[in-house]
C-alpha atoms as a PDB file:
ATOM      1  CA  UNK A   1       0.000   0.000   0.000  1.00  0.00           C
ATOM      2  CA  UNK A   2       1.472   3.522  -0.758  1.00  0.00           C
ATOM      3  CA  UNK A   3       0.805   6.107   1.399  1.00  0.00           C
ATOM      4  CA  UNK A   4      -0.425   9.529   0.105  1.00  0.00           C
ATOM      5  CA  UNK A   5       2.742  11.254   1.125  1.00  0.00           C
ATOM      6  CA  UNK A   6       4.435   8.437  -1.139  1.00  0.00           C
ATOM      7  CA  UNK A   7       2.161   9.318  -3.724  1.00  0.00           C
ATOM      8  CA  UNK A   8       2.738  13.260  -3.709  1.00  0.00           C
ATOM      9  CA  UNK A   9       6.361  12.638  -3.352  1.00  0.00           C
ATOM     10  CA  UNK A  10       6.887  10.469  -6.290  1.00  0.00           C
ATOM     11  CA  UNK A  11       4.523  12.917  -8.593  1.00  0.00           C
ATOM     12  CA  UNK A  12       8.065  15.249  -7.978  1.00  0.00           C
ATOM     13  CA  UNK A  13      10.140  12.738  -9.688  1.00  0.00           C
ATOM     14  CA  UNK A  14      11.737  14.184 -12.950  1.00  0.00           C
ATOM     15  CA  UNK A  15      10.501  17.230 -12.364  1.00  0.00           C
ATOM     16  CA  UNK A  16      12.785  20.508 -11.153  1.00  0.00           C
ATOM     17  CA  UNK A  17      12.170  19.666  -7.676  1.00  0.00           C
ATOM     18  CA  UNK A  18      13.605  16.237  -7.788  1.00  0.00           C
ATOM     19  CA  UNK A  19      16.983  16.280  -5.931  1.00  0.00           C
ATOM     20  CA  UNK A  20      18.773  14.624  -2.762  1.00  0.00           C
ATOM     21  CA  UNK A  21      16.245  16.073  -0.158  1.00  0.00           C
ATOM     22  CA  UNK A  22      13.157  14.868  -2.683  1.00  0.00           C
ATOM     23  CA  UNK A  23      14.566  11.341  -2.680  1.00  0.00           C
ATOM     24  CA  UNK A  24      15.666  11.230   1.197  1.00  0.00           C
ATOM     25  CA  UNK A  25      12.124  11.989   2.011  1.00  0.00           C
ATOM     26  CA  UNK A  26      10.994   9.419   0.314  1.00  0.00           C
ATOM     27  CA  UNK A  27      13.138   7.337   1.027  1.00  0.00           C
ATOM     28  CA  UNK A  28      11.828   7.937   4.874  1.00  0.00           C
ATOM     29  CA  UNK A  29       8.536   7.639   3.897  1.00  0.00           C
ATOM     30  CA  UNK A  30       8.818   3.773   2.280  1.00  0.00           C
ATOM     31  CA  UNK A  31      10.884   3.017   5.649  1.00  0.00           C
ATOM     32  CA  UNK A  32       8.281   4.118   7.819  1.00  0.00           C
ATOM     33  CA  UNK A  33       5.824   2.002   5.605  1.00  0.00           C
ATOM     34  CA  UNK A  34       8.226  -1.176   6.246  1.00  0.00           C
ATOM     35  CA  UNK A  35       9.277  -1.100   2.369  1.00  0.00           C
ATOM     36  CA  UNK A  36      13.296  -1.248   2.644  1.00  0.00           C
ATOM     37  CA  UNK A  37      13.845  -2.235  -0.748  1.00  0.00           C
ATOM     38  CA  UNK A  38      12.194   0.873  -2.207  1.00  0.00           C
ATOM     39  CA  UNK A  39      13.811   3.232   0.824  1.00  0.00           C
ATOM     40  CA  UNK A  40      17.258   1.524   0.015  1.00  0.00           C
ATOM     41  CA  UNK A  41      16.632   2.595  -4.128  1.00  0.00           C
ATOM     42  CA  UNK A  42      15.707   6.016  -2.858  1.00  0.00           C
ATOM     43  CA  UNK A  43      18.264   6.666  -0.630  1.00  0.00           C
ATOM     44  CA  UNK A  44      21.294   5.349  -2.897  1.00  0.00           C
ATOM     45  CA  UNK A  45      19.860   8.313  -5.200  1.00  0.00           C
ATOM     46  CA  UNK A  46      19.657  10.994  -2.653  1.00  0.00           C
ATOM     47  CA  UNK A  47      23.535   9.841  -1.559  1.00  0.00           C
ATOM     48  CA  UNK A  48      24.083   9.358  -5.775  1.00  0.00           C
ATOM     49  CA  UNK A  49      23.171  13.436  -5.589  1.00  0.00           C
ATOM     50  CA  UNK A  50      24.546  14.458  -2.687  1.00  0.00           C
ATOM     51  CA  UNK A  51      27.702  12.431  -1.440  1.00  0.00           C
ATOM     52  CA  UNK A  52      27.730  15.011   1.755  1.00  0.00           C
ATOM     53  CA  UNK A  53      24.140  13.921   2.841  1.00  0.00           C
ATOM     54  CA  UNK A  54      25.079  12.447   6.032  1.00  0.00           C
ATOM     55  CA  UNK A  55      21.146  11.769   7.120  1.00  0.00           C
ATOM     56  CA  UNK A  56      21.089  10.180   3.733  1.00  0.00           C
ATOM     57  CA  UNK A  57      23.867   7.839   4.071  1.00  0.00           C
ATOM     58  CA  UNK A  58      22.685   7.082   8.184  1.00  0.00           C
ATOM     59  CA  UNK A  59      18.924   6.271   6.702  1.00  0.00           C
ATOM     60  CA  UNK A  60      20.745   4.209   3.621  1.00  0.00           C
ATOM     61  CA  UNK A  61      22.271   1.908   6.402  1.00  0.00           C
ATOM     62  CA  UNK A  62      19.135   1.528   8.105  1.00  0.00           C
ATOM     63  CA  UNK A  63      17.374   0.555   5.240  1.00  0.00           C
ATOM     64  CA  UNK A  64      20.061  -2.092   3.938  1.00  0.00           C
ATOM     65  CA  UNK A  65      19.963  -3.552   7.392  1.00  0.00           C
ATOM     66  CA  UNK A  66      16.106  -3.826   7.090  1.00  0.00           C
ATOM     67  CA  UNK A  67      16.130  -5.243   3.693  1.00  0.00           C
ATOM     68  CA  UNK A  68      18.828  -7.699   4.886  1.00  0.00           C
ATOM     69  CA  UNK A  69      21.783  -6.475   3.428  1.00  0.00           C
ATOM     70  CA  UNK A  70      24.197  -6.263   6.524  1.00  0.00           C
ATOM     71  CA  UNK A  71      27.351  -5.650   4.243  1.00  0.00           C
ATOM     72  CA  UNK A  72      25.805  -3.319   2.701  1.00  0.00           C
ATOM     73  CA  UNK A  73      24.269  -1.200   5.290  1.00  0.00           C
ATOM     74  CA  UNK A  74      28.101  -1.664   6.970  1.00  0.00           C
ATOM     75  CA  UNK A  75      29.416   0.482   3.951  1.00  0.00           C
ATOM     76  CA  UNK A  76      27.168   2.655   3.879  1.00  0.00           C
ATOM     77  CA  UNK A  77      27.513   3.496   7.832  1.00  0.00           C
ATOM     78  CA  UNK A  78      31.224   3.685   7.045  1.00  0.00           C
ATOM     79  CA  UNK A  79      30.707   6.174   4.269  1.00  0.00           C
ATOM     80  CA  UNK A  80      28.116   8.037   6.436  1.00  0.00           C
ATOM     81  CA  UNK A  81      30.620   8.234   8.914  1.00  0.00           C
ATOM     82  CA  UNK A  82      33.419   9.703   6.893  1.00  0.00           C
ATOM     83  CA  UNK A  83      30.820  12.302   5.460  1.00  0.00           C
ATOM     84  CA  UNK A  84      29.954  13.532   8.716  1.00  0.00           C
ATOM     85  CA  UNK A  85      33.295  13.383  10.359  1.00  0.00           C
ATOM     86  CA  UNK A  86      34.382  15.689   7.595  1.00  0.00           C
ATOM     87  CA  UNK A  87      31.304  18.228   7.964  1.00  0.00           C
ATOM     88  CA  UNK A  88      32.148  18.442  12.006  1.00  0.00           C
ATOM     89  CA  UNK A  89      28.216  16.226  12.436  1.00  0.00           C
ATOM     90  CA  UNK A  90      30.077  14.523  15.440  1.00  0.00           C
ATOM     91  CA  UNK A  91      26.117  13.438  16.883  1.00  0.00           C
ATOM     92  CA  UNK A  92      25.570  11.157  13.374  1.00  0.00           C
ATOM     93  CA  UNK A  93      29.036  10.113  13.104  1.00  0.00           C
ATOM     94  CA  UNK A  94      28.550   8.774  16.644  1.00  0.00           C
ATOM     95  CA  UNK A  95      25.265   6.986  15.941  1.00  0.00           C
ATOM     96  CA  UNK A  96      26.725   5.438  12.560  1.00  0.00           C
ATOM     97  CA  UNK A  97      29.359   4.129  14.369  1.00  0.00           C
ATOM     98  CA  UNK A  98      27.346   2.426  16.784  1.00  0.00           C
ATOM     99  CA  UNK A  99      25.449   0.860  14.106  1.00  0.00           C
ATOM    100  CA  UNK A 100      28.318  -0.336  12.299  1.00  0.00           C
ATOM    101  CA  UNK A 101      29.738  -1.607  15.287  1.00  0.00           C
ATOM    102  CA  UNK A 102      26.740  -3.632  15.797  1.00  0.00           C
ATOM    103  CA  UNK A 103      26.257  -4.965  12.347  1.00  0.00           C
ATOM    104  CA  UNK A 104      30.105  -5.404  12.354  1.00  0.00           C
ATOM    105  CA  UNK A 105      29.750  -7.925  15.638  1.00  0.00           C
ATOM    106  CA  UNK A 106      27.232  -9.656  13.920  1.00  0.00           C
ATOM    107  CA  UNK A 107      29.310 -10.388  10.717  1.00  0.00           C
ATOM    108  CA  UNK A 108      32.146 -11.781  12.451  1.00  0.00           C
ATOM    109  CA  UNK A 109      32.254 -15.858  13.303  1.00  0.00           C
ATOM    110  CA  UNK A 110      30.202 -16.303  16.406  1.00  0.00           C
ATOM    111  CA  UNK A 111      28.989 -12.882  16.888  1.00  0.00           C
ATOM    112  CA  UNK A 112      25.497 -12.402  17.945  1.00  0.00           C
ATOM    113  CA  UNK A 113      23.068 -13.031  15.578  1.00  0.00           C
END
């Protein structure tokens, strides 16, 4: 089911207004409606625009974790992490390396999960 916001968002697509912030918002929106797949296509766009988008890259991880990629969601943490260590966003660089940290423990041989 798409949501209405979903649905106004996406009428934005290829038009002027379509950028990183366009497809980060969506890409929010199919998260909150428990469709990682779609979130992780939108947010690999709004990163794709903006490489300095360190929300972007922290909701990217999310959703590749979600949709079961953990490798995946690791780079993008560690990409997210170097973006916002650069831009002086200490608080998401923090959170992203949590994250990473716990994805990373589950990766490794007999780490939890």
């Amino acid at each position: 089911m798409t949501s209405s916001v979903i649905a106004n968002l996406l009428k934005l697509i290829g038009t002027p207004r379509d950028s990183a912030l366009l497809r980060f918002s969506l890409g929010s929106e199919y998260l909150k409606s428990g469709d990682a797949d779609q979130a992780r296509l939108q947010l690999s766009e709004a990163v794709a625009r903006d490489p300095a988008y360190s929300a972007a890259w922290k909701l990217l991880g999310k959703a590749c974790a979600e949709a079961g990629q953990p490798q995946a969601a690791l780079e993008a943490y560690r990409q997210g992490i170097a973006v916002a260590e650069k831009k002086g966003d200490k608080q998401a660089a923090k959170e992203m390396t949590v994250f990473a940290r716990r994805i990373q423990n589950q990766l490794e041989p007999g780490g939890a999960g």
